[in-house]
N, C-alpha and C. Protein backbone atom coordinates (compact mmCIF):
# COMPACT_ATOMS: atom_id res chain seq x y z
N UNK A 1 56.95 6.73 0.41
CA UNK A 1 55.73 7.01 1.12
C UNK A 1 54.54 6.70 0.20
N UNK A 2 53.50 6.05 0.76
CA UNK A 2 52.44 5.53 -0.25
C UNK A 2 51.38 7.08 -0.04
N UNK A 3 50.65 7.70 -1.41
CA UNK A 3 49.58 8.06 -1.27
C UNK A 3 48.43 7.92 -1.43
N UNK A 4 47.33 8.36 -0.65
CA UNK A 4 46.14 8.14 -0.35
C UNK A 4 45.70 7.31 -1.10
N UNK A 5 45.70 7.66 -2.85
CA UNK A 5 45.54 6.96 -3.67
C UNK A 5 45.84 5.60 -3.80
N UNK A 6 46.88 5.05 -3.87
CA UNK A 6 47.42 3.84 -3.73
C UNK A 6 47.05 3.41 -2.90
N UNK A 7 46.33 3.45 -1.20
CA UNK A 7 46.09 2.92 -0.42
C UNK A 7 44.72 2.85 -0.85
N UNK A 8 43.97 3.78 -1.37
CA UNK A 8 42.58 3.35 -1.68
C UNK A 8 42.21 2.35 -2.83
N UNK A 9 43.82 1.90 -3.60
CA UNK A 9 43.39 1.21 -4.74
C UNK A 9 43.86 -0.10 -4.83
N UNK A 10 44.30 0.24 -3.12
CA UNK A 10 44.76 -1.56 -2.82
C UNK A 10 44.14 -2.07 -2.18
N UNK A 11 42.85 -1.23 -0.99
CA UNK A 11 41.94 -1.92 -0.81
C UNK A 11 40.82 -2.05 -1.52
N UNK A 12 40.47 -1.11 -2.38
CA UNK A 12 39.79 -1.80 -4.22
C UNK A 12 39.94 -3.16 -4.31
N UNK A 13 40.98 -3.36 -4.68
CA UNK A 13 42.03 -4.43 -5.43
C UNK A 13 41.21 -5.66 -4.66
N UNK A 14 41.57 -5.62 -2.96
CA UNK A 14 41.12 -6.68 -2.27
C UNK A 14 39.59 -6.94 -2.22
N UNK A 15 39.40 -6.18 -2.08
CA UNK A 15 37.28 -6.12 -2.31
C UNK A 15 36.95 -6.80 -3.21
N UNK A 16 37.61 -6.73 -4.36
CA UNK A 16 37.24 -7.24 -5.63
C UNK A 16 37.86 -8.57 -5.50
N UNK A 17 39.21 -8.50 -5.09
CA UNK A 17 39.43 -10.15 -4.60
C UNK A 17 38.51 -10.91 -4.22
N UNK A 18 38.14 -10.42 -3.34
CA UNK A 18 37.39 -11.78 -2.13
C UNK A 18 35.79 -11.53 -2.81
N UNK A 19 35.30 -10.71 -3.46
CA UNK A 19 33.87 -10.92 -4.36
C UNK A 19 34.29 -11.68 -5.42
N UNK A 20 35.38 -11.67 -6.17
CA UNK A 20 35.86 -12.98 -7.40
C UNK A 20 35.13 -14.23 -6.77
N UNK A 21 36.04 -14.43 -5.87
CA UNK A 21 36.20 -15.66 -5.01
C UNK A 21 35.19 -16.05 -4.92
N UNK A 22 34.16 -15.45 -4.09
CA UNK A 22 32.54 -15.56 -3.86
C UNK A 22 31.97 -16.04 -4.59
N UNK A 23 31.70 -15.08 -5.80
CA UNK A 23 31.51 -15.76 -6.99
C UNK A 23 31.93 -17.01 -7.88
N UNK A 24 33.32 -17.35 -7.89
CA UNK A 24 33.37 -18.42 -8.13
C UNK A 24 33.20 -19.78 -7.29
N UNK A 25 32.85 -19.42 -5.64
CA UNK A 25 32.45 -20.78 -4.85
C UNK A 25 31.43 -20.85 -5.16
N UNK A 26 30.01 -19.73 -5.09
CA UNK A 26 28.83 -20.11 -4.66
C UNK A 26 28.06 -19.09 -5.77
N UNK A 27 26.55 -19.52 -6.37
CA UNK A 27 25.75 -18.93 -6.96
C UNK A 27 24.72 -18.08 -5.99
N UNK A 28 25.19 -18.48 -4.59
CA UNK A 28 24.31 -17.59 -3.76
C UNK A 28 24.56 -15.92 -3.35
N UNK A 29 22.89 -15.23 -3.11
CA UNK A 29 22.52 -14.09 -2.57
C UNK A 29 24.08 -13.52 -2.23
N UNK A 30 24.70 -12.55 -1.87
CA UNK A 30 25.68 -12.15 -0.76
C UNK A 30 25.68 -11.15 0.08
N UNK A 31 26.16 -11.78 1.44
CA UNK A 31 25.91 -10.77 2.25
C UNK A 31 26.98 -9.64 2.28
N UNK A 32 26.86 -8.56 2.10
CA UNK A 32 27.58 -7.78 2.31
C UNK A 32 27.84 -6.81 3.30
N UNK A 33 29.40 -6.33 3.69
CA UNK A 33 29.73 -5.76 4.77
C UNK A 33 29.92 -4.78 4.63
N UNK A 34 29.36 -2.98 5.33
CA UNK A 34 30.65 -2.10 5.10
C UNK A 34 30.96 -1.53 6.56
N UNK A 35 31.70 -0.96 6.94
CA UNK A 35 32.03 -0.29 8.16
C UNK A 35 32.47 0.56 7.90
N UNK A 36 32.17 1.56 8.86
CA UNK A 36 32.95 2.95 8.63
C UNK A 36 33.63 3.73 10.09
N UNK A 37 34.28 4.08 10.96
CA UNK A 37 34.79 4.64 11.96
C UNK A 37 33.20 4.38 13.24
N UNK A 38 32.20 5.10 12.80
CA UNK A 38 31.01 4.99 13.66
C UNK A 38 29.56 4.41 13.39
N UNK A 39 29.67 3.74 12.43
CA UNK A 39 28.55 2.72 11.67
C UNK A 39 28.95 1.78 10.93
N UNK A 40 27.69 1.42 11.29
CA UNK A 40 28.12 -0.67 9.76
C UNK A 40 26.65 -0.85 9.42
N UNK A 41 26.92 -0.86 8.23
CA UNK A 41 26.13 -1.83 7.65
C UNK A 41 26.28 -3.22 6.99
N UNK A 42 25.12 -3.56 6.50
CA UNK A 42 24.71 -5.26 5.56
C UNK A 42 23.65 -5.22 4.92
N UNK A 43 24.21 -5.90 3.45
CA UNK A 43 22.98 -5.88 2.27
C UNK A 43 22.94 -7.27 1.90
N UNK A 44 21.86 -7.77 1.63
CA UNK A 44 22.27 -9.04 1.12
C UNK A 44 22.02 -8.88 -0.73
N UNK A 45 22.93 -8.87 -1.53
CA UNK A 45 22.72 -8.40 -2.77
C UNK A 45 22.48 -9.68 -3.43
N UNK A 46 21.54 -9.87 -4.59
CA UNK A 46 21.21 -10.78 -5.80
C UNK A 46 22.33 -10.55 -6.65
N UNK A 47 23.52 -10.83 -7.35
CA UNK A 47 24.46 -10.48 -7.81
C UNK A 47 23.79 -11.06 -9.68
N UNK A 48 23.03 -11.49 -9.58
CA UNK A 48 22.63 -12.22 -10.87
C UNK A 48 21.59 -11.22 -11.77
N UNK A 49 20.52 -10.94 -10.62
CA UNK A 49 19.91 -9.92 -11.38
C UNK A 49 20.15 -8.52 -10.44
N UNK A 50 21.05 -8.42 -10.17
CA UNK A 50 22.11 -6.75 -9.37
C UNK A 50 20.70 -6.18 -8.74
N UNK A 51 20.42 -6.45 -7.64
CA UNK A 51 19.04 -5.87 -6.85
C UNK A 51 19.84 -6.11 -5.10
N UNK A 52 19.46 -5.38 -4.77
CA UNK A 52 19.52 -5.55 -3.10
C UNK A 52 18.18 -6.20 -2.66
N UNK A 53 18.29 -7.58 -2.04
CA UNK A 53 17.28 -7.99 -1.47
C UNK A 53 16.67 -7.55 0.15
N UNK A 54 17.96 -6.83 0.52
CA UNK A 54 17.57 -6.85 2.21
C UNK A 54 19.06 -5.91 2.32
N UNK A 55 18.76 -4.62 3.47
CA UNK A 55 19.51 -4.03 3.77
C UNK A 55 19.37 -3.92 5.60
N UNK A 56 20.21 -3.55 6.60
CA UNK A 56 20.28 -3.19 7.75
C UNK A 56 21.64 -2.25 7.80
N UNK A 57 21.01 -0.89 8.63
CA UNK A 57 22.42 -0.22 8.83
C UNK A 57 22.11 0.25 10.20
N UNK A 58 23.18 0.64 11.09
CA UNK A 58 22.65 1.60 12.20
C UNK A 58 22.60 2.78 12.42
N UNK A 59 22.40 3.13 10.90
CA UNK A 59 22.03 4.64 10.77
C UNK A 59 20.28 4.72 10.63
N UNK A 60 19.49 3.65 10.61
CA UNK A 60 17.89 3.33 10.83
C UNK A 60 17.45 4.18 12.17
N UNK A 61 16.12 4.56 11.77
CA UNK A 61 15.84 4.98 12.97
C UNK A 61 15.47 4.20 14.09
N UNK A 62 14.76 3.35 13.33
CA UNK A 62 14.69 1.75 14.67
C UNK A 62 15.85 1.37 15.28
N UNK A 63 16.89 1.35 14.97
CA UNK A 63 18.18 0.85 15.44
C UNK A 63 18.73 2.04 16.19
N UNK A 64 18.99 3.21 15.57
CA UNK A 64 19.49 4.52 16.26
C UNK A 64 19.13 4.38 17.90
N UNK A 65 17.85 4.74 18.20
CA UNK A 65 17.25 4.56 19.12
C UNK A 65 17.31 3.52 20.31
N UNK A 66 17.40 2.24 19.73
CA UNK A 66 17.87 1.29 20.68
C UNK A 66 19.51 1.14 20.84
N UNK A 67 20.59 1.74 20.38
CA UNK A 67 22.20 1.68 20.39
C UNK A 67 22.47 2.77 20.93
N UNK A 68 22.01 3.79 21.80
CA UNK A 68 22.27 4.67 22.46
C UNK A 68 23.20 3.94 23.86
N UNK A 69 24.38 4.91 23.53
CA UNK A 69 25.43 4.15 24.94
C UNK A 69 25.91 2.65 24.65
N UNK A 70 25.65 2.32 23.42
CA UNK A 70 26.73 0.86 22.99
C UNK A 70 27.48 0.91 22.71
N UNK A 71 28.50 -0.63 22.32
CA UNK A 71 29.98 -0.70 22.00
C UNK A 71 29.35 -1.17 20.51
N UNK A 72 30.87 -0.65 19.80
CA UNK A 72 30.59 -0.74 18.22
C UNK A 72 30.35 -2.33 18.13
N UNK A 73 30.31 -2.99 18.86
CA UNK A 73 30.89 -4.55 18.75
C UNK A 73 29.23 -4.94 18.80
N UNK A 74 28.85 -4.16 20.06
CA UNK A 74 27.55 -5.01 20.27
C UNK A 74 26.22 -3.63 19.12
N UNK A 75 26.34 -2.92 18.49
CA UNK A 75 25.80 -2.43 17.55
C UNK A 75 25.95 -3.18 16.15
N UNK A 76 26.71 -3.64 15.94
CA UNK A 76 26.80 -5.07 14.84
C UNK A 76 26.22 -5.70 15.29
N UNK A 77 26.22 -6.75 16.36
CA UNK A 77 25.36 -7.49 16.52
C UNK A 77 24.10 -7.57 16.42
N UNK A 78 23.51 -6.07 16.90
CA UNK A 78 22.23 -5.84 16.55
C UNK A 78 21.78 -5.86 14.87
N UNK A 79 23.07 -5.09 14.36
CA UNK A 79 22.86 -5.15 13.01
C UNK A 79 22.55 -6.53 11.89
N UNK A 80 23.28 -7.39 12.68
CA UNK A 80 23.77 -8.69 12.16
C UNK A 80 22.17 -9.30 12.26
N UNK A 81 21.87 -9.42 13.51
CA UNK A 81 20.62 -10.01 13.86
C UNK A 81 19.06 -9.29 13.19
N UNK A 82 19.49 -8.41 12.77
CA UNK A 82 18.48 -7.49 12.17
C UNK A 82 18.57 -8.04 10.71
N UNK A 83 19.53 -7.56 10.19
CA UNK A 83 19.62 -8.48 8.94
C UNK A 83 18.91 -9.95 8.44
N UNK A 84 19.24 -10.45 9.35
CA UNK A 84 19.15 -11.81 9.42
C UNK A 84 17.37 -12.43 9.21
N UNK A 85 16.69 -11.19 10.03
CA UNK A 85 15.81 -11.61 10.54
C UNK A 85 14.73 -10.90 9.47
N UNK A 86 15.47 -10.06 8.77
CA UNK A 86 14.86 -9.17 7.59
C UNK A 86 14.68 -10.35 6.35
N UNK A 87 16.00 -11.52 6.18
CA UNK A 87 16.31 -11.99 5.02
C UNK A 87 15.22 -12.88 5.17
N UNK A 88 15.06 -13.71 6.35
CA UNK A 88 14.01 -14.89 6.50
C UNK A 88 13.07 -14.15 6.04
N UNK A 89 12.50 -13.20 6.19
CA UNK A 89 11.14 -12.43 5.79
C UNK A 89 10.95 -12.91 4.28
N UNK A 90 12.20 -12.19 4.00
CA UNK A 90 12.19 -12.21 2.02
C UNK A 90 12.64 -13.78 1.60
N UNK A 91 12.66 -14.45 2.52
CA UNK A 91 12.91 -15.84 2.01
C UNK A 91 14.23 -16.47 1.37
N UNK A 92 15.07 -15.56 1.86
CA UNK A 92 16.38 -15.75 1.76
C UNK A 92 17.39 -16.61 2.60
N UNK A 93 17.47 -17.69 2.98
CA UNK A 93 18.10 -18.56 4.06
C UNK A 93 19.57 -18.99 4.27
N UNK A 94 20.31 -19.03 3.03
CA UNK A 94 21.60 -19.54 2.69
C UNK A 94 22.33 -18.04 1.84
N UNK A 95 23.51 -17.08 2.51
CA UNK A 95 23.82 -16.59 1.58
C UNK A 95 25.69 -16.55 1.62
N UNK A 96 26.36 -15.78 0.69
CA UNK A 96 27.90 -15.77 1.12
C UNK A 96 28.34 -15.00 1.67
N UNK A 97 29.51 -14.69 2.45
CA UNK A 97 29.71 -13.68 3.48
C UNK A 97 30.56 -13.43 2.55
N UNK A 98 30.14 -11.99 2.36
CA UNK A 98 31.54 -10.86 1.70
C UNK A 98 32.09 -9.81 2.39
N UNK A 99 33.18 -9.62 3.03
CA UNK A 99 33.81 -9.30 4.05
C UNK A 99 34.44 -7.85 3.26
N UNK A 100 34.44 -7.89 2.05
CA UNK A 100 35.04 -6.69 1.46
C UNK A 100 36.62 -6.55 1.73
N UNK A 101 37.14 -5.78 1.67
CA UNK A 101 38.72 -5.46 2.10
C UNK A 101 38.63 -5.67 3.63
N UNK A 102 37.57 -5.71 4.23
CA UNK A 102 37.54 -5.57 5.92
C UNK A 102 38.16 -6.93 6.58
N UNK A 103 39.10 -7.02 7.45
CA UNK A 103 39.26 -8.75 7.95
C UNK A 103 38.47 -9.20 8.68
N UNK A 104 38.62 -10.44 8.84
CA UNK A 104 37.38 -10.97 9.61
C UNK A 104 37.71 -11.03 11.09
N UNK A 105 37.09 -10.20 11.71
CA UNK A 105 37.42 -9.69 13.23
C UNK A 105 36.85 -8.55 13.66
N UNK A 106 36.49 -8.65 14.77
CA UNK A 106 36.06 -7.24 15.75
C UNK A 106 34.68 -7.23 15.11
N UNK A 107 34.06 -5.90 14.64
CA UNK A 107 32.91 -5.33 14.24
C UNK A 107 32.21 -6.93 13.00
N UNK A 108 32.95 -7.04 12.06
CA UNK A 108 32.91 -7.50 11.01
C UNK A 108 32.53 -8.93 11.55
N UNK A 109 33.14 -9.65 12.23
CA UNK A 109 33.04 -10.84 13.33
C UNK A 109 31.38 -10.85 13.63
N UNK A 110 31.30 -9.55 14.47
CA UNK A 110 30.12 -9.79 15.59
C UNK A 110 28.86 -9.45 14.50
N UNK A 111 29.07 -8.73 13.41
CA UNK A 111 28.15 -9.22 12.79
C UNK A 111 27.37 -10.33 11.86
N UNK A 112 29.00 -11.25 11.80
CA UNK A 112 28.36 -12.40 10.82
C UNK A 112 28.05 -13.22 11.97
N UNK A 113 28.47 -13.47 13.10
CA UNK A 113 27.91 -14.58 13.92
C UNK A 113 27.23 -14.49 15.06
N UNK A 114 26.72 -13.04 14.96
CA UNK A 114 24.73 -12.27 15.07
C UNK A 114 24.25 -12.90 13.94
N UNK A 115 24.21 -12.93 12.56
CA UNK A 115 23.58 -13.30 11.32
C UNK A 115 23.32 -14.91 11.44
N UNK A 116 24.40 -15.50 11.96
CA UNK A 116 24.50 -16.75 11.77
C UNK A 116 23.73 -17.55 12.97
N UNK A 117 23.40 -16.62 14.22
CA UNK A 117 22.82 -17.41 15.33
C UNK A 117 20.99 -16.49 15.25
N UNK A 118 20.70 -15.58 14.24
CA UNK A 118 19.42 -15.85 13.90
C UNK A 118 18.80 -16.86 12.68
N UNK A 119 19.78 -17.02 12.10
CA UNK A 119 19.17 -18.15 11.28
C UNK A 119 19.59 -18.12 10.19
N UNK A 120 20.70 -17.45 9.76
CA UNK A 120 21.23 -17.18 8.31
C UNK A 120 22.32 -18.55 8.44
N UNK A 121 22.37 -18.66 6.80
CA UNK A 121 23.58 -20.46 6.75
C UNK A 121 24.23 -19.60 5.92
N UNK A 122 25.88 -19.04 6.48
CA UNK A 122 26.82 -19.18 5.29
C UNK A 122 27.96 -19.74 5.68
C-alpha cells in the first residue's frame, strides 16, 4: 500500500520533471498551472530573475462574481483568458506551458486554449 507520502513525492518528482524540460527547450516567461478540487489558477513566472510577472486565480473578486453557477471547465476558461489578457498588458506574448504533475486535459486543457485564443503563443 503506498502512503500519502510517497504519493506526494511522486507527484513532486513529476512537476519537477516537466519544469526541467521547460527549461531546457525554451528561455521563455512560464506559464504556470495549479488546480485544486474547486479552483485554478495561472502565473506566468520570470524563472531567470524568480518574479511572477502576471497572476489569475478564481479565487479574485472580479472573477468570483462572474463564475457563479459554472462548470469547472468553463471557470478556466475564464481564467485562461484573463491571464492572457493580463500578460499582453505586461508585454509578455510568447510563454511555456507548465502543466505541473497535472495532465493535459479537462480543467488544465480549457485553460491553455482560453490563453492561447486570447493571444498568448506557446
Amino acid at each position: 500500500m503506498t502512503s500519502t507520502f510517497q504519493k506526494h513525492q511522486r507527484r513532486r518528482g513529476k512537476a519537477i520533471s516537466v519544469r526541467r524540460h521547460l527549461r531546457q527547450v525554451s528561455g521563455r516567461p512560464r506559464l504556470s498551472v495549479h488546480r485544486s478540487l474547486t479552483n485554478i489558477s495561472a502565473q506566468i513566472i520570470d524563472d531567470l530573475r524568480g518574479h511572477t510577472l502576471v497572476a489569475a486565480s478564481s479565487l479574485e473578486k472580479e472573477v468570483r462574481g462572474a463564475i457563479q453557477g459554472m462548470r469547472k471547465t468553463d471557470i478556466a476558461k475564464k481564467v485562461g483568458a484573463l491571464v492572457a489578457e493580463r500578460a499582453k498588458r505586461a508585454g509578455v506574448a510568447k510563454v511555456a506551458f507548465d502543466r505541473g504533475a497535472y495532465k493535459y486535459h479537462g480543467r488544465v486543457k480549457a485553460l491553455a486554449d482560453a490563453a492561447r485564443e486570447a493571444g498568448l503563443e506557446f
